[in-house]
N, C-alpha and C. Protein backbone atom coordinates (compact mmCIF):
# COMPACT_ATOMS: atom_id res chain seq x y z
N UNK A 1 -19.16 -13.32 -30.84
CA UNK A 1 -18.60 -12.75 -32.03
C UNK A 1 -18.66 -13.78 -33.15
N UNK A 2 -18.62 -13.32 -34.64
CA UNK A 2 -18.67 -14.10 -35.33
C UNK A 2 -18.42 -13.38 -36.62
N UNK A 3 -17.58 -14.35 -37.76
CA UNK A 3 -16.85 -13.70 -38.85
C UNK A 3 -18.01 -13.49 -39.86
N UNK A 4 -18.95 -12.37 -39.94
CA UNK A 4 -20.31 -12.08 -40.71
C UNK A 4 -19.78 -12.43 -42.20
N UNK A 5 -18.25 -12.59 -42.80
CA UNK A 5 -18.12 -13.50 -44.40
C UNK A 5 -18.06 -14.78 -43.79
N UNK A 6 -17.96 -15.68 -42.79
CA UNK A 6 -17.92 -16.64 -43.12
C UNK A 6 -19.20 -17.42 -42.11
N UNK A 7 -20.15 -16.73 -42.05
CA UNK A 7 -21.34 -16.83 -41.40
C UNK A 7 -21.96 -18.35 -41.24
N UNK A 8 -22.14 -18.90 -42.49
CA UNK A 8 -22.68 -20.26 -42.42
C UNK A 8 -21.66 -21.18 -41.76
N UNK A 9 -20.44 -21.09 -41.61
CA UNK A 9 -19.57 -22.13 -41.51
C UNK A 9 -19.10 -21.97 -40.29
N UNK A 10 -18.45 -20.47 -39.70
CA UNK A 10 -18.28 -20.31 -38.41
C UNK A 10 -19.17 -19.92 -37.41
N UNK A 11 -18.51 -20.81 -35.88
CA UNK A 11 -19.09 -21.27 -34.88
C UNK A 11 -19.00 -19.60 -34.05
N UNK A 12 -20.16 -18.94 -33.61
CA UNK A 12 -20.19 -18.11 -32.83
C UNK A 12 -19.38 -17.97 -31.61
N UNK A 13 -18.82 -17.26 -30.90
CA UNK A 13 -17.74 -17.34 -29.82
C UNK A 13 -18.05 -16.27 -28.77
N UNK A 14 -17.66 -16.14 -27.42
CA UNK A 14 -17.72 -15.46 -26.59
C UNK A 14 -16.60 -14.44 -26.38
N UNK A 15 -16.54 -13.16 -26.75
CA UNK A 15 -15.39 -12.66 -26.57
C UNK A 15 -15.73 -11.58 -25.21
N UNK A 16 -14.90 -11.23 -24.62
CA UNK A 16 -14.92 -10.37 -23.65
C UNK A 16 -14.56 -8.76 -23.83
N UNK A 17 -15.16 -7.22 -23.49
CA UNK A 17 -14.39 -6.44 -24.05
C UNK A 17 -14.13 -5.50 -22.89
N UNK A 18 -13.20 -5.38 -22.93
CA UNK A 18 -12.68 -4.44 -21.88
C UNK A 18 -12.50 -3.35 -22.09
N UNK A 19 -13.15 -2.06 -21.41
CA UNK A 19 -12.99 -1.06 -21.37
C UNK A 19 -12.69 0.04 -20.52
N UNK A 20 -12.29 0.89 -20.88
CA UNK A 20 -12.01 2.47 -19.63
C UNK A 20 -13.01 2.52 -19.09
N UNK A 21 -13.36 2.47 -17.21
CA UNK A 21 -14.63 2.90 -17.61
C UNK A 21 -15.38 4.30 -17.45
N UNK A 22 -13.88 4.87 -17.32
CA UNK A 22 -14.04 6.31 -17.39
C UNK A 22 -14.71 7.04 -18.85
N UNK A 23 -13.76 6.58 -19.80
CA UNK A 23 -13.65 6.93 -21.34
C UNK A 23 -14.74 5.53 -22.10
N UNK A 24 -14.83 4.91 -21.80
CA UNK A 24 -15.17 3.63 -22.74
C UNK A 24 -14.71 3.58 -23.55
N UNK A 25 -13.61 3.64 -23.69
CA UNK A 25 -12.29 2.84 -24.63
C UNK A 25 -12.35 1.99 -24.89
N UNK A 26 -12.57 1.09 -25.65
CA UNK A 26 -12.21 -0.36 -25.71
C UNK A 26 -10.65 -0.84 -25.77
N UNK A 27 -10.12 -1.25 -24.79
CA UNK A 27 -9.07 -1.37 -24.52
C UNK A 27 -8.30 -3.11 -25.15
N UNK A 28 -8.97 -3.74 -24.62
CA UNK A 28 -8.65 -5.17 -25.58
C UNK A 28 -9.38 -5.95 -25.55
N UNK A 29 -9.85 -7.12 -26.07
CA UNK A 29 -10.85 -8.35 -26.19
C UNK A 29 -10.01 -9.62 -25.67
N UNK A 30 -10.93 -10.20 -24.54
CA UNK A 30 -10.50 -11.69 -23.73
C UNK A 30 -11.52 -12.65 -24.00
N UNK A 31 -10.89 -14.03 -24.64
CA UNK A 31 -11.68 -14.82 -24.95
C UNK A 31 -12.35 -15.45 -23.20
N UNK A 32 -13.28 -15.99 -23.74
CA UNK A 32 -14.11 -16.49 -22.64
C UNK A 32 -12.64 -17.33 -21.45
N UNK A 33 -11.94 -17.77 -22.48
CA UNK A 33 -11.06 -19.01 -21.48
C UNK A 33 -9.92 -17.65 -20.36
N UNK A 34 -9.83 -16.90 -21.16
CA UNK A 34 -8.91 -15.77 -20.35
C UNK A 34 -9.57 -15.18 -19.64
N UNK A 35 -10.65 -14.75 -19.94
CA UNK A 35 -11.40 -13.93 -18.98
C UNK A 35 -12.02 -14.88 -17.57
N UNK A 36 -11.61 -16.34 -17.90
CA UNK A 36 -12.10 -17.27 -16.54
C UNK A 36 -10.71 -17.40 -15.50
N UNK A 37 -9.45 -17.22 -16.60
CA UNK A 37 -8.77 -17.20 -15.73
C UNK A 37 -7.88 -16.15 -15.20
N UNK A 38 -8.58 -14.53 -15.74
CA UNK A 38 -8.57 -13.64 -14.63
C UNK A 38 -9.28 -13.05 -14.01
N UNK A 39 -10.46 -13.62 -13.84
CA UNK A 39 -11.84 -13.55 -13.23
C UNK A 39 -11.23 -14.41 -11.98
N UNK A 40 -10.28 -15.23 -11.76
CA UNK A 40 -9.93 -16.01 -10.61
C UNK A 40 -8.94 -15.03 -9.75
N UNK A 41 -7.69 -14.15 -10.56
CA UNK A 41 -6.87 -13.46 -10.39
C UNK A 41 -8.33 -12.69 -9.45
N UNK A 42 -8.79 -11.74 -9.74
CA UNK A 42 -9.84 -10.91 -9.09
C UNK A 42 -10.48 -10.95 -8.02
N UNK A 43 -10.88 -12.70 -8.11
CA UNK A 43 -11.31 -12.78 -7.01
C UNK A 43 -10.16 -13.05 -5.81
N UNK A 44 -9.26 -13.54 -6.11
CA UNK A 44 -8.05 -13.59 -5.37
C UNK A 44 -7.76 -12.18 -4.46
N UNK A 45 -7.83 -11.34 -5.70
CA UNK A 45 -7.51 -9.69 -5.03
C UNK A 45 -8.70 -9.12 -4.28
N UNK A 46 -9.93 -9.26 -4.33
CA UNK A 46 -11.02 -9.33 -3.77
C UNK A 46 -10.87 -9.15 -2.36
N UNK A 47 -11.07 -11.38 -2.44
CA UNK A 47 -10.95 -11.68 -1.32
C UNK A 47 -9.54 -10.72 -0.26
N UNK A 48 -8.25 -10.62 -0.69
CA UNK A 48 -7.45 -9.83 0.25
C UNK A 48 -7.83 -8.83 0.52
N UNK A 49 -8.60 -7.71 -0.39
CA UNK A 49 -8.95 -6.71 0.25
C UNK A 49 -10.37 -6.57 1.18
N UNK A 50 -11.14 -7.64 1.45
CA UNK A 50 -12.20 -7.68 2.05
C UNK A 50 -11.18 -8.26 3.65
N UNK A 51 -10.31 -8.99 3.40
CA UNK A 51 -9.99 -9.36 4.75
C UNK A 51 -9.58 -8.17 5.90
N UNK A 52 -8.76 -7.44 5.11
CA UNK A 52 -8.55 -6.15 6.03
C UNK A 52 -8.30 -4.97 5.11
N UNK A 53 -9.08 -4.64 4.05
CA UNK A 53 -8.82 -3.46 3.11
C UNK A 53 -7.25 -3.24 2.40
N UNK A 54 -6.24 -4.33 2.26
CA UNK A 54 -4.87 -4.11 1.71
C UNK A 54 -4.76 -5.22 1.09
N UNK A 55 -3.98 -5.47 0.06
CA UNK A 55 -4.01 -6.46 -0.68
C UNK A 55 -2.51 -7.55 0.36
N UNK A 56 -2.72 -8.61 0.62
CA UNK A 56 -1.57 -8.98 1.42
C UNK A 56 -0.63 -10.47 0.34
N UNK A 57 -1.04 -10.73 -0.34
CA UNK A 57 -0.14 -11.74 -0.84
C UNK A 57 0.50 -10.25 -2.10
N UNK A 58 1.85 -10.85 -2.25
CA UNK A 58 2.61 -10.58 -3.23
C UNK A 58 1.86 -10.54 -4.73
N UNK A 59 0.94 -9.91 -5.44
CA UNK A 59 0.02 -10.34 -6.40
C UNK A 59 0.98 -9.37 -7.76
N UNK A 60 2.06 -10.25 -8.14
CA UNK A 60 2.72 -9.47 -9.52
C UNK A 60 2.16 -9.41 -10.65
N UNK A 61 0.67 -10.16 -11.02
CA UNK A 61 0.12 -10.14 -12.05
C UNK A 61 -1.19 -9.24 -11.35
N UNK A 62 -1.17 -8.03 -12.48
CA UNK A 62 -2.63 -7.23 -12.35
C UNK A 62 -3.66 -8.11 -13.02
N UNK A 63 -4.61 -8.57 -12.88
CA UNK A 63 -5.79 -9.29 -13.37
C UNK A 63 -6.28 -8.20 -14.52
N UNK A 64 -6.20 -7.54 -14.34
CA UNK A 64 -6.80 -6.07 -15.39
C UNK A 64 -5.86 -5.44 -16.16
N UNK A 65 -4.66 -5.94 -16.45
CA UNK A 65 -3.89 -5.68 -17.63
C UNK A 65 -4.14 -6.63 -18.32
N UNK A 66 -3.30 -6.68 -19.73
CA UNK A 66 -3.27 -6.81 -21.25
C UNK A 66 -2.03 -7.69 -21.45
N UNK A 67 -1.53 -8.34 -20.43
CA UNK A 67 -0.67 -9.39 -20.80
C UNK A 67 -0.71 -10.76 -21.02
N UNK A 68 0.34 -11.17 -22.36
CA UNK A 68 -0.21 -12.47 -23.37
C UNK A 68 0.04 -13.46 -22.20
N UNK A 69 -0.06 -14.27 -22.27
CA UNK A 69 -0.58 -15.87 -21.91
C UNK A 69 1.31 -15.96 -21.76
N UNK A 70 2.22 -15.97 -22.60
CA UNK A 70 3.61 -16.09 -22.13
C UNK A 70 3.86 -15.75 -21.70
N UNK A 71 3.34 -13.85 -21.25
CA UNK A 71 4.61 -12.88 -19.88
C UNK A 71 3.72 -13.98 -18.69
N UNK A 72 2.43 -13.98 -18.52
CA UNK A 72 2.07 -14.11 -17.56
C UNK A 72 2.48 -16.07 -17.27
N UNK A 73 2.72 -16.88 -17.80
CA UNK A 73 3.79 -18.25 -17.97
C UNK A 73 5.14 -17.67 -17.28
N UNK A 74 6.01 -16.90 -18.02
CA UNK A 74 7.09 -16.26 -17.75
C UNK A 74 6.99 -15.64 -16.16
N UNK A 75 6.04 -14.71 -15.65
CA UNK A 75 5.93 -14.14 -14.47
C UNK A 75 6.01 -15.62 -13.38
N UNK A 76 4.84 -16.31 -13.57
CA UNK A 76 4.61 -17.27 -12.52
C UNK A 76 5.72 -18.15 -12.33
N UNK A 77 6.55 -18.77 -13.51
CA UNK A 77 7.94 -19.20 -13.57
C UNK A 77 8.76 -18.19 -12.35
N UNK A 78 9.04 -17.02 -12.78
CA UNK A 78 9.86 -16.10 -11.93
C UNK A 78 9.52 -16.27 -10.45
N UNK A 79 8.16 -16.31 -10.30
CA UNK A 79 7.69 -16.11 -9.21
C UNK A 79 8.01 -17.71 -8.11
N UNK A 80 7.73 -18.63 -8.93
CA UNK A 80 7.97 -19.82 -7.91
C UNK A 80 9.72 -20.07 -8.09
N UNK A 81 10.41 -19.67 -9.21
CA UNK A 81 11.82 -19.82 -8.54
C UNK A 81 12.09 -19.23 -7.60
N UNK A 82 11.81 -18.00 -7.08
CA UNK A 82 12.07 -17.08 -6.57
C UNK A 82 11.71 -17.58 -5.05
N UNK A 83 10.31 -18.30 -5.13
CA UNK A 83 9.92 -19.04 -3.67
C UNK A 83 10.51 -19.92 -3.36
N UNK A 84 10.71 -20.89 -4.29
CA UNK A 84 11.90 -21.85 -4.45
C UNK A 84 13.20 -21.31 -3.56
N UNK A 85 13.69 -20.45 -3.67
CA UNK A 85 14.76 -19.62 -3.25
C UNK A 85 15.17 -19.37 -1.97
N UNK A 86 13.77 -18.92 -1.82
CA UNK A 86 13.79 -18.55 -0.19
C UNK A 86 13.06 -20.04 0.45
N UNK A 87 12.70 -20.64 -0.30
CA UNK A 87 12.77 -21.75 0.61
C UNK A 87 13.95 -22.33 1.00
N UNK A 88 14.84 -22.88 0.18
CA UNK A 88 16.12 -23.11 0.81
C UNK A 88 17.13 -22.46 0.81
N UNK A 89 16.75 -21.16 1.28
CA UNK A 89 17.51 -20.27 1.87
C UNK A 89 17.06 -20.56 4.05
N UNK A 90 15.76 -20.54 3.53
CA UNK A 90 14.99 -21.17 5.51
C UNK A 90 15.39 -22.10 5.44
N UNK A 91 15.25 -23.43 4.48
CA UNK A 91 15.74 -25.31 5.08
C UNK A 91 17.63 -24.40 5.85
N UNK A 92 18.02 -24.20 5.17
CA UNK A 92 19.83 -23.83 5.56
C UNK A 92 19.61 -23.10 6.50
N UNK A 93 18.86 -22.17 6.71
CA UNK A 93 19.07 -21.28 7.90
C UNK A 93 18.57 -22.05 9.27
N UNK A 94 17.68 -23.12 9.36
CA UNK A 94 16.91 -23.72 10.23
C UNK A 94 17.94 -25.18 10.60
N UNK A 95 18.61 -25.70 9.27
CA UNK A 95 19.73 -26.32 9.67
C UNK A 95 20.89 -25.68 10.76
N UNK A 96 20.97 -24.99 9.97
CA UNK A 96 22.60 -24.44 10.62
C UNK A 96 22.09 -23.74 12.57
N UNK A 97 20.86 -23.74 12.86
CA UNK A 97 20.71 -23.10 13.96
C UNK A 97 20.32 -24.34 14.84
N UNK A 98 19.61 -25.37 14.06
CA UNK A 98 19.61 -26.57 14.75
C UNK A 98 21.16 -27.64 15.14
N UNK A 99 21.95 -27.00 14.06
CA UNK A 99 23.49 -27.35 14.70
C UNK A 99 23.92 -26.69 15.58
N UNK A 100 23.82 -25.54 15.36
CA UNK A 100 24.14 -24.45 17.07
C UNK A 100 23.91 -24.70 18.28
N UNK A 101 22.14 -25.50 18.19
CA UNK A 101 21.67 -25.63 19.11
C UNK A 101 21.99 -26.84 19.60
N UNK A 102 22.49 -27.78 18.38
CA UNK A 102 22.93 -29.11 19.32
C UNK A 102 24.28 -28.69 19.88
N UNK A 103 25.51 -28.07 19.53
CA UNK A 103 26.41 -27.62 19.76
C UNK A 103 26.56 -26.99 21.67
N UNK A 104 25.26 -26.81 21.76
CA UNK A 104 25.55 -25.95 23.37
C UNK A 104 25.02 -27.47 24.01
């Protein structure tokens, strides 16, 4: 892409366009750097469904939606407190059974 008034001065760019591909809608434009890093999301989902046809990790970001660079900051935040969480929710639960067990 490139701004045809400011032709001599601006640097040509790679934009990405996404569409229905039912309708060919153009639905929104991903610069090259977004579209690399949900081109990774994809293959992520890919790969799970080639392993046994179901997607098996928890995947809260669709690779093929339209969300800014902050929800998806914001999501992954949510997402590792949340692992965070249940991790030491197991360290405590694996404590307290290893006291039980010294207990007998």
């Amino acid at each position: 892409m490139i701004d045809v008034l400011q032709y001599d001065t601006d640097e040509p760019e790679i934009a990405i366009r996404c569409r229905n591909a039912r309708t060919h809608e153009v639905l929104f434009l991903w610069s090259y750097e977004k579209f690399q890093e949900r081109l990774e999301l994809m293959r992520s989902w890919y790969a799970d469904l080639m392993d046994d046809g179901i997607i098996n990790r928890d995947h809260s970001i669709d690779p093929w939606s339209n969300v800014s660079d902050a929800e998806l900051k914001q999501k992954r935040d949510l997402e590792r407190g949340m692992i965070q969480s249940r991790i030491e929710k197991l360290k405590k639960k694996i404590e307290k059974e290893k006291a039980d067990m010294a207990a007998y």
